[in-house]
Protein backbone atom coordinates (compact mmCIF):
# COMPACT_ATOMS: atom_id res chain seq x y z
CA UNK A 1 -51.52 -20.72 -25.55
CA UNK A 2 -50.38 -24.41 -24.70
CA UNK A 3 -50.56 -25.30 -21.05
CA UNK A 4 -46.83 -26.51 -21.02
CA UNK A 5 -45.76 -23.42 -22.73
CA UNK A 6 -46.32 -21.52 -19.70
CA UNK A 7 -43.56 -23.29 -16.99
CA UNK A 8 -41.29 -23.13 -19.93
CA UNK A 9 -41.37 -19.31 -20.10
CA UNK A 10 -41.30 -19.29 -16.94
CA UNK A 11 -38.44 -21.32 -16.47
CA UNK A 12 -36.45 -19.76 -18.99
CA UNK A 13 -37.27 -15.73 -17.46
CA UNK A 14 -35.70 -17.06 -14.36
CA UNK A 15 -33.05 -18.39 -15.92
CA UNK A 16 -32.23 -15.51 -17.92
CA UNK A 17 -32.56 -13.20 -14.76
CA UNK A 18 -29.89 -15.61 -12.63
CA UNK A 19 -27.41 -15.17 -15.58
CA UNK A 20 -28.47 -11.36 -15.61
CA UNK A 21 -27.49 -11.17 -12.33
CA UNK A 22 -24.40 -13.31 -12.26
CA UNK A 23 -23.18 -11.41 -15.14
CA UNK A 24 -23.52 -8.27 -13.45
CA UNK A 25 -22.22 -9.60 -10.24
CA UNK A 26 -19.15 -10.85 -11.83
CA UNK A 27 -18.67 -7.86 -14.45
CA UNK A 28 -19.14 -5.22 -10.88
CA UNK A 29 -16.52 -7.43 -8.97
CA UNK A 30 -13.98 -7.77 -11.70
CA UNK A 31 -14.12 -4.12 -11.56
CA UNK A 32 -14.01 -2.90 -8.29
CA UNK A 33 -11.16 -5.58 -7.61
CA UNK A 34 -9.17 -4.01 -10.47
CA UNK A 35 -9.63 -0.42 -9.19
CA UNK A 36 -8.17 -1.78 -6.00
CA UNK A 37 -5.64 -3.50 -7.43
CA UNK A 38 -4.28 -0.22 -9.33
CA UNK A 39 -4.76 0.94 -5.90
CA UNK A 40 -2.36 -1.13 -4.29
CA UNK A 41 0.04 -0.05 -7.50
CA UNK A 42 -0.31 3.19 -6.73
CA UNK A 43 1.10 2.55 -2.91
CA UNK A 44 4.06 0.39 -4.27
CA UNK A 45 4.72 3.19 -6.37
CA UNK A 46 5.14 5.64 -3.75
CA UNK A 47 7.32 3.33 -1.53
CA UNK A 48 9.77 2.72 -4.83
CA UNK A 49 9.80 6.37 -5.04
CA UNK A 50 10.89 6.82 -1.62
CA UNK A 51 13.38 3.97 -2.15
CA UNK A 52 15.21 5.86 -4.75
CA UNK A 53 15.30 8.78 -3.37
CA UNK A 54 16.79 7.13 -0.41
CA UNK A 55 19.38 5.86 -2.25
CA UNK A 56 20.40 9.02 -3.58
CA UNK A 57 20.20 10.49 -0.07
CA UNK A 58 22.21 7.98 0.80
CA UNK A 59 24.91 8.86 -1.86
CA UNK A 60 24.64 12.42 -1.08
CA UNK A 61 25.73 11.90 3.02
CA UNK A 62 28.18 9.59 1.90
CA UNK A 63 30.31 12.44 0.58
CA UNK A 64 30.95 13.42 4.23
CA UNK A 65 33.99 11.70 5.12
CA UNK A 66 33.16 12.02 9.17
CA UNK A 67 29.72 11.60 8.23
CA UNK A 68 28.50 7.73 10.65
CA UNK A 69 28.86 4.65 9.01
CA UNK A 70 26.55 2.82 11.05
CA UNK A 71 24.07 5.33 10.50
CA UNK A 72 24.09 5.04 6.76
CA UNK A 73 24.63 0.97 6.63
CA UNK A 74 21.28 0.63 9.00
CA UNK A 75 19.47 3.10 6.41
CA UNK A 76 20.95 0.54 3.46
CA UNK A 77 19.99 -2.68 5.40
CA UNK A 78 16.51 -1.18 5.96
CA UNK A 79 15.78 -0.50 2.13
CA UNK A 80 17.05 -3.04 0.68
CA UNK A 81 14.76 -5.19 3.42
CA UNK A 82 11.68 -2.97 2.61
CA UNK A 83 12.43 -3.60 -1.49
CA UNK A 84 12.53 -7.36 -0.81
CA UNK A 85 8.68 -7.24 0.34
CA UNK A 86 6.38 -8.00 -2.51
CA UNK A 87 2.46 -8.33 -2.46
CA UNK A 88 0.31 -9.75 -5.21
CA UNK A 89 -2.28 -7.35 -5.57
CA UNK A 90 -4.92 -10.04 -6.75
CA UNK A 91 -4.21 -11.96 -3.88
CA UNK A 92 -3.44 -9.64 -0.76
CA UNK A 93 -3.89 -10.85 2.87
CA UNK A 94 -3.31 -10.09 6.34
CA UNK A 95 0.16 -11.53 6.70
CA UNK A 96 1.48 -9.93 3.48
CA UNK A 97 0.13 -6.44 4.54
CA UNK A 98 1.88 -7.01 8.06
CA UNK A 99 5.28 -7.80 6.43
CA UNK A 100 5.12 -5.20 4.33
CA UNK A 101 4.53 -2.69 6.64
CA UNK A 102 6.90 -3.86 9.26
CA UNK A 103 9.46 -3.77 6.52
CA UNK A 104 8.54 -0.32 5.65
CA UNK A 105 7.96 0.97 9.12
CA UNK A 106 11.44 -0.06 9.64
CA UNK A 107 12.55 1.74 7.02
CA UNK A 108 11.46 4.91 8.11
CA UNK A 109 12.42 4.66 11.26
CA UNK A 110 16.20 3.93 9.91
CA UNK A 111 15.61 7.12 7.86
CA UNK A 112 14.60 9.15 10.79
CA UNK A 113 17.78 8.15 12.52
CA UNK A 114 19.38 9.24 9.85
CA UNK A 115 17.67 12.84 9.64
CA UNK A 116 18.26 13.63 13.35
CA UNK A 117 21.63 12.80 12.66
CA UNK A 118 22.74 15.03 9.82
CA UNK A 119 21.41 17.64 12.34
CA UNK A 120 24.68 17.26 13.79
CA UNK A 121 26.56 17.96 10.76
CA UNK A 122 26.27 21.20 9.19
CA UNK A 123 28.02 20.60 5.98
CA UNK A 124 25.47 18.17 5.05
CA UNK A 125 22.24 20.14 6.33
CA UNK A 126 24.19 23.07 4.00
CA UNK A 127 24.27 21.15 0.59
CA UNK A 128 22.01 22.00 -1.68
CA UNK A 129 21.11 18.81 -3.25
CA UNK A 130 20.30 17.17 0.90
CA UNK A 131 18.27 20.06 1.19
CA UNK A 132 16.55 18.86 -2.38
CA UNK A 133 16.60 15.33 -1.81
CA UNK A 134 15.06 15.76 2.18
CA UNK A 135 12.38 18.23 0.89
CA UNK A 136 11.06 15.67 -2.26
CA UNK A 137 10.97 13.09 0.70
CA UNK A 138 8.98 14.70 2.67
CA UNK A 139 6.47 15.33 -0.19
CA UNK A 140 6.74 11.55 -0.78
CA UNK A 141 5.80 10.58 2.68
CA UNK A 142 2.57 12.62 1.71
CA UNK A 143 2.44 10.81 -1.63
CA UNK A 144 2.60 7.35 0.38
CA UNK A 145 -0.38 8.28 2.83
CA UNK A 146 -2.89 9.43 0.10
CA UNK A 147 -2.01 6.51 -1.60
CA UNK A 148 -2.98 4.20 1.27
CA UNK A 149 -5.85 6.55 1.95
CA UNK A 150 -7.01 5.95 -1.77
CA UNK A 151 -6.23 2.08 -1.60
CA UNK A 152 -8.15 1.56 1.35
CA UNK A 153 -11.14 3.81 -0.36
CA UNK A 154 -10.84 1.61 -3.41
CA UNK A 155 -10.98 -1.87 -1.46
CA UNK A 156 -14.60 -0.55 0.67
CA UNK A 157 -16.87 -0.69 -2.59
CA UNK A 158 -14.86 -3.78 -3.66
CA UNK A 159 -15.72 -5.37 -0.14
CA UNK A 160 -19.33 -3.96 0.30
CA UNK A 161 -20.41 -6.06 -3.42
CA UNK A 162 -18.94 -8.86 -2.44
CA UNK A 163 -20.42 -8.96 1.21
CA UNK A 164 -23.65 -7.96 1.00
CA UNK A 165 -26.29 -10.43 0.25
CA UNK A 166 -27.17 -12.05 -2.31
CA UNK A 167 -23.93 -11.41 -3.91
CA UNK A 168 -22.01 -13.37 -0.87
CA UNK A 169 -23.71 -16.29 -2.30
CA UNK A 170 -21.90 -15.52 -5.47
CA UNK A 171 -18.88 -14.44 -4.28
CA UNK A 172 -17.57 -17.57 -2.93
CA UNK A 173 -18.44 -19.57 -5.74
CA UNK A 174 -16.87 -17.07 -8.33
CA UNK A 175 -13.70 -16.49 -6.19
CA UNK A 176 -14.42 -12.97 -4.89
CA UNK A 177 -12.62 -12.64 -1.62
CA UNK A 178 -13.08 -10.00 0.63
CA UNK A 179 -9.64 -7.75 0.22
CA UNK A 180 -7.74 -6.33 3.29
CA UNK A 181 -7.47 -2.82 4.27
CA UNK A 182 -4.14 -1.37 4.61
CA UNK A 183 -3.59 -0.87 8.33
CA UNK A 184 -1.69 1.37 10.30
CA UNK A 185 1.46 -0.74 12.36
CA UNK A 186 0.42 -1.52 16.10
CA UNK A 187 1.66 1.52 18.47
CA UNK A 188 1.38 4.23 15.92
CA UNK A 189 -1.74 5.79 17.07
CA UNK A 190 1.38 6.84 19.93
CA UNK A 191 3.52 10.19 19.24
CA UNK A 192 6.88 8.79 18.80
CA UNK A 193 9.65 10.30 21.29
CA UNK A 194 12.14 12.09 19.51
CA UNK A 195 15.09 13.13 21.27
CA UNK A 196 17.93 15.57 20.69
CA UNK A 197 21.17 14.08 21.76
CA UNK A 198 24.18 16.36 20.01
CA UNK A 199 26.76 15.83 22.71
């Protein structure tokens, strides 16, 4: 065999096994980043269900003529607030996860001023279709917590291929950001304090 043969295979096996690896860098990103981008889907789905439900909730109360106006127009402002809050799943960061959980926490917290005040109307808390609409809610409060749950599970893998070395060295050059986990909002780790007022 020639002499200069030799640093020519040689060059060309490590050049084959840096596009080997590239490729399969890139291929395993692309990938995980999609699962955790149908991830994030998944969440906004569960928050649009809620949404609609509230609005029929909202439709349903609105049949009692005594029923709080406030109450109800706080619930509206809220939802149509939370529905204005958009992320880009391909691009997510810190500051769109805050604002769209502060838009959503504030949802549900108009929503649970809501329920503890239908407790004071028994019409309401009689009607079948309330009693429908507050039970599928309550399922879809679960819905929205697995769906975080799963979303954050999706983004770890993600994260650990594009963190770990020698892919970092990769990852910045091909774009790969590390993705955010969805977070809880600050205080929640604390009970709330619900109170009873029906005088």
């Amino acid at each position: 065999m020639k002499k200069w043969l030799v640093p020519v295979i040689v060059i060309a096996v490590v050049v084959f096994g840096l596009y080997n690896w590239g490729k399969n860098f890139n291929n395993e990103a692309v990938a995980l980043k999609e699962t955790a981008s149908k991830s994030w889907g998944d969440v906004e789905s569960s928050y649009q269900r809620r949404n609609d439900l509230i609005g029929n909730l909202v439709k349903t109360v609105q049949g009692a003529a005594d029923f709080e106006k406030s109450t109800l127009e706080a619930v509206i402002k809220a939802r149509s607030e939370a529905t204005k809050t958009t992320i880009d799943p391909s691009n997510i960061t810190p500051e769109q996860l805050a604002a769209f959980n502060q838009a959503q926490s504030g949802l549900s917290s108009a929503l649970s001023r809501l329920l503890v005040t239908i407790e004071r109307y028994p019409d309401i808390k009689a009607n079948q279709n309330f009693l429908e609409l507050q039970s599928q809610l309550e399922g879809t409060e679960n819905r929205i917590n697995v769906a975080r749950d799963r979303f954050n599970e999706a983004v770890e893998p993600y994260n650990l291929h594009v963190k770990t070395f020698p892919n970092s060295l990769l990852a910045g050059v091909l774009n790969f950001d590390e993705m955010d986990y969805y977070q809880a909002e600050a205080g929640s780790e604390q009970a709330p304090d619900v109170e009873f007022d029906f005088d």
